[in-house]
Protein backbone atom coordinates (compact mmCIF):
# COMPACT_ATOMS: atom_id res chain seq x y z
CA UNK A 1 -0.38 12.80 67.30
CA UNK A 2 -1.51 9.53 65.57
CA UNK A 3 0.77 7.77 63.60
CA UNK A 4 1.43 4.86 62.00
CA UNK A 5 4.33 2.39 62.56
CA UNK A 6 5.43 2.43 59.25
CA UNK A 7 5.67 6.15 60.09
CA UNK A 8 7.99 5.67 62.60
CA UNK A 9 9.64 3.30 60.80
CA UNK A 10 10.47 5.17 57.77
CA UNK A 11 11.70 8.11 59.95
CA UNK A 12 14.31 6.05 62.05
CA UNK A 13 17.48 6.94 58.96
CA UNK A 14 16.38 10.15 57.89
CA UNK A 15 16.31 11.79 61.71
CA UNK A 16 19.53 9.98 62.24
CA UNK A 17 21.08 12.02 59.87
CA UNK A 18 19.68 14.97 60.70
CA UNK A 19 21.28 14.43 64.34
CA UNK A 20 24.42 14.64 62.64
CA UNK A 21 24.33 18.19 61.50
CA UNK A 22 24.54 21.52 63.24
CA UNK A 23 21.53 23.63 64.23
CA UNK A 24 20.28 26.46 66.65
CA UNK A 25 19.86 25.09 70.23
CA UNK A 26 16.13 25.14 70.41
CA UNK A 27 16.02 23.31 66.74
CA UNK A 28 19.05 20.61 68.26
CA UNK A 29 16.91 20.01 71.51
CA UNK A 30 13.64 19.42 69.82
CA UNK A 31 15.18 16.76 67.48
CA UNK A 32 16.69 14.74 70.43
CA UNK A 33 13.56 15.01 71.98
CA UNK A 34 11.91 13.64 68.83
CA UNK A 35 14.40 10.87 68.37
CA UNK A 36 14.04 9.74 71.69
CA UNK A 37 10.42 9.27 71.42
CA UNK A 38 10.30 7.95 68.67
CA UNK A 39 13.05 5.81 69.73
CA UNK A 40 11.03 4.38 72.35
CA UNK A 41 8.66 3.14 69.38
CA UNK A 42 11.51 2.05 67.36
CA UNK A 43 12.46 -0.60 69.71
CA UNK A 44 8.94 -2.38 70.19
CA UNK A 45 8.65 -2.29 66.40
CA UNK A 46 12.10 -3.96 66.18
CA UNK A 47 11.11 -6.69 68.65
CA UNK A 48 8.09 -7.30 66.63
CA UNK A 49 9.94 -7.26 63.37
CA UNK A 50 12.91 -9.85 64.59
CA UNK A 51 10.13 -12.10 66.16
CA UNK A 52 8.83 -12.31 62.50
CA UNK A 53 11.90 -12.76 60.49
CA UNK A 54 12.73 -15.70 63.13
CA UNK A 55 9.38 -17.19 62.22
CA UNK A 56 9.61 -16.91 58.70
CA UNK A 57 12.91 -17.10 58.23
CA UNK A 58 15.92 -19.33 57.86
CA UNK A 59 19.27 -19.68 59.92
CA UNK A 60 22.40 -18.80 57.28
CA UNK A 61 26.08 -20.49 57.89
CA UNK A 62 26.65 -17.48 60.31
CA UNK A 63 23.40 -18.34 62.20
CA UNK A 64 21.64 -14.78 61.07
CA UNK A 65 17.86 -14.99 60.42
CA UNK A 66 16.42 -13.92 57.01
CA UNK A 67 13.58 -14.24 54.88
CA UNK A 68 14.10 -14.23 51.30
CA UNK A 69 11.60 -13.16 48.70
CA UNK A 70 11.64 -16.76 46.83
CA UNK A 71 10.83 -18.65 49.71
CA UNK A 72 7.17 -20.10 50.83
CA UNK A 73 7.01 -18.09 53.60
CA UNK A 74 7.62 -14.66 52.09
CA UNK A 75 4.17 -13.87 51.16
CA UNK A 76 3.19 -14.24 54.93
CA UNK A 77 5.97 -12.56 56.30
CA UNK A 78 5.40 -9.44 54.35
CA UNK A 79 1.70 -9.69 54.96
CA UNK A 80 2.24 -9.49 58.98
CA UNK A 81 5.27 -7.18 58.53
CA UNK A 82 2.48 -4.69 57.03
CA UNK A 83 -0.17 -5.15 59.42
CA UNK A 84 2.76 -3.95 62.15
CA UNK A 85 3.39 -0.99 59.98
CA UNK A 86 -0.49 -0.15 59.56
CA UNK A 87 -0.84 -0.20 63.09
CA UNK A 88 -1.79 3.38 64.53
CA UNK A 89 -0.21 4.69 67.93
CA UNK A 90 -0.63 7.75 69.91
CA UNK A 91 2.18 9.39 70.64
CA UNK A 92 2.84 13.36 72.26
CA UNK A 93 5.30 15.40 70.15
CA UNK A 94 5.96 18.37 68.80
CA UNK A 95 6.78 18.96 65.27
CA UNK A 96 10.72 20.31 65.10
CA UNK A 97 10.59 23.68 63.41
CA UNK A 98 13.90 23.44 60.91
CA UNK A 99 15.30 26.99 60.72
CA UNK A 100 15.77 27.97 56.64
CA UNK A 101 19.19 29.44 57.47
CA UNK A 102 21.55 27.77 59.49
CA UNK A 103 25.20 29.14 61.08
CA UNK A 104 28.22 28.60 58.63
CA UNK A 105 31.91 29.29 58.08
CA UNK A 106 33.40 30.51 54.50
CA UNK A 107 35.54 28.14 53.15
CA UNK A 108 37.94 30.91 51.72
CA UNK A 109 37.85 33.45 54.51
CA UNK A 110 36.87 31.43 57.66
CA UNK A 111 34.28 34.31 58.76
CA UNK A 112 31.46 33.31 60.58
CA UNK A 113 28.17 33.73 57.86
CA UNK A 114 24.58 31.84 57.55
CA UNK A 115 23.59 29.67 54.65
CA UNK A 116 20.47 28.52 53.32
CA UNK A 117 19.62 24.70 55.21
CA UNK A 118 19.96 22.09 52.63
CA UNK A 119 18.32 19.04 53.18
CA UNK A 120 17.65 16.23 50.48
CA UNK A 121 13.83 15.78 49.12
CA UNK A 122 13.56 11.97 50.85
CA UNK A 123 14.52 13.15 53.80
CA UNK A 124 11.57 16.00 54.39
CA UNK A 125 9.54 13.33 52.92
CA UNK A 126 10.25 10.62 55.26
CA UNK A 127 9.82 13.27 58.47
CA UNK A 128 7.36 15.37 56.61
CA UNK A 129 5.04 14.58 60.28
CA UNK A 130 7.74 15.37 62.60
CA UNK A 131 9.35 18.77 61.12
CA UNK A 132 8.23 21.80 59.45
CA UNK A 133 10.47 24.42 57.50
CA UNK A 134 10.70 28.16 57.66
C-alpha cells in the first residue's frame, strides 16, 4: 500500500485510541498488527521531525527545542516538515475490518448484549486507509 508520511502521521492518535477499546479477537489482532507497522514508520518520521525542530529551533530555560511561528526560521521549517510528510512509502498491510456491533454489558441489568460501534467522525477520517466498517 502506498502512503504518505503525513498519512502515517495523522494516524499515530487516532489508532492509539482505538487500542484502548474492546473488540472481537480477529478485529484486536489486526489493529496491533497495524500499529506496529506503522509504528515502525512512526519512529523514522520522529527522528526526522526532532532533527528539524533542533535545526530550526531554539533551546527554552528547560533546554526543550521549539520552533515558533514568529520566528525567521519558521517558514523553512514548515516547508521541510511538509516535504517529510509528502514523502510516499511502501508499506504491506491489511486494512482492519471494524465490526458495526461490538460486545457490551447493560448498565441496569449487567446482561451480556451487543451495541452499535461508535467511533467519532475524525477518527475514521484520520484511518480512513487503514480500516473499513461493516
Amino acid at each position: 500500500m502506498k502512503l504518505t508520511n503525513g498519512d502515517i502521521f495523522t494516524a499515530r492518535e487516532p489508532l492509539q485510541g482505538l487500542l484502548g477499546e474492546k473488540f472481537p479477537v480477529r478485529t484486536a489482532y489486526g489493529l496491533a498488527k497495524l500499529s506496529s507497522k506503522l509504528n515502525e514508520q512512526l519512529r523514522v518520521i520522529e527522528e526526522v521531525r526532532n532533527g528539524l525542530i533542533k535545526k530550526y529551533g531554539e533551546r527554552d530555560d528547560k533546554g526543550n527545542f521549539s520552533v515558533k511561528q514568529d520566528s525567521e526560521n519558521w517558514v523553512k521549517f514548515v516547508e521541510e516538515f511538509n516535504e517529510l510528510m509528502a514523502q510516499e512509502v511502501e508499506l504491506v498491510l491489511e486494512k482492519v475490518k471494524l465490526p458495526e456491533k461490538v460486545a457490551a454489558t447493560c448498565d441496569k441489568c449487567n446482561h451480556n448484549m451487543d451495541k452499535m460501534l461508535e467511533i467519532e467522525p475524525s477518527i475514521l477520517v484520520a484511518l480512513e486507509k487503514f480500516i473499513e466498517v461493516g
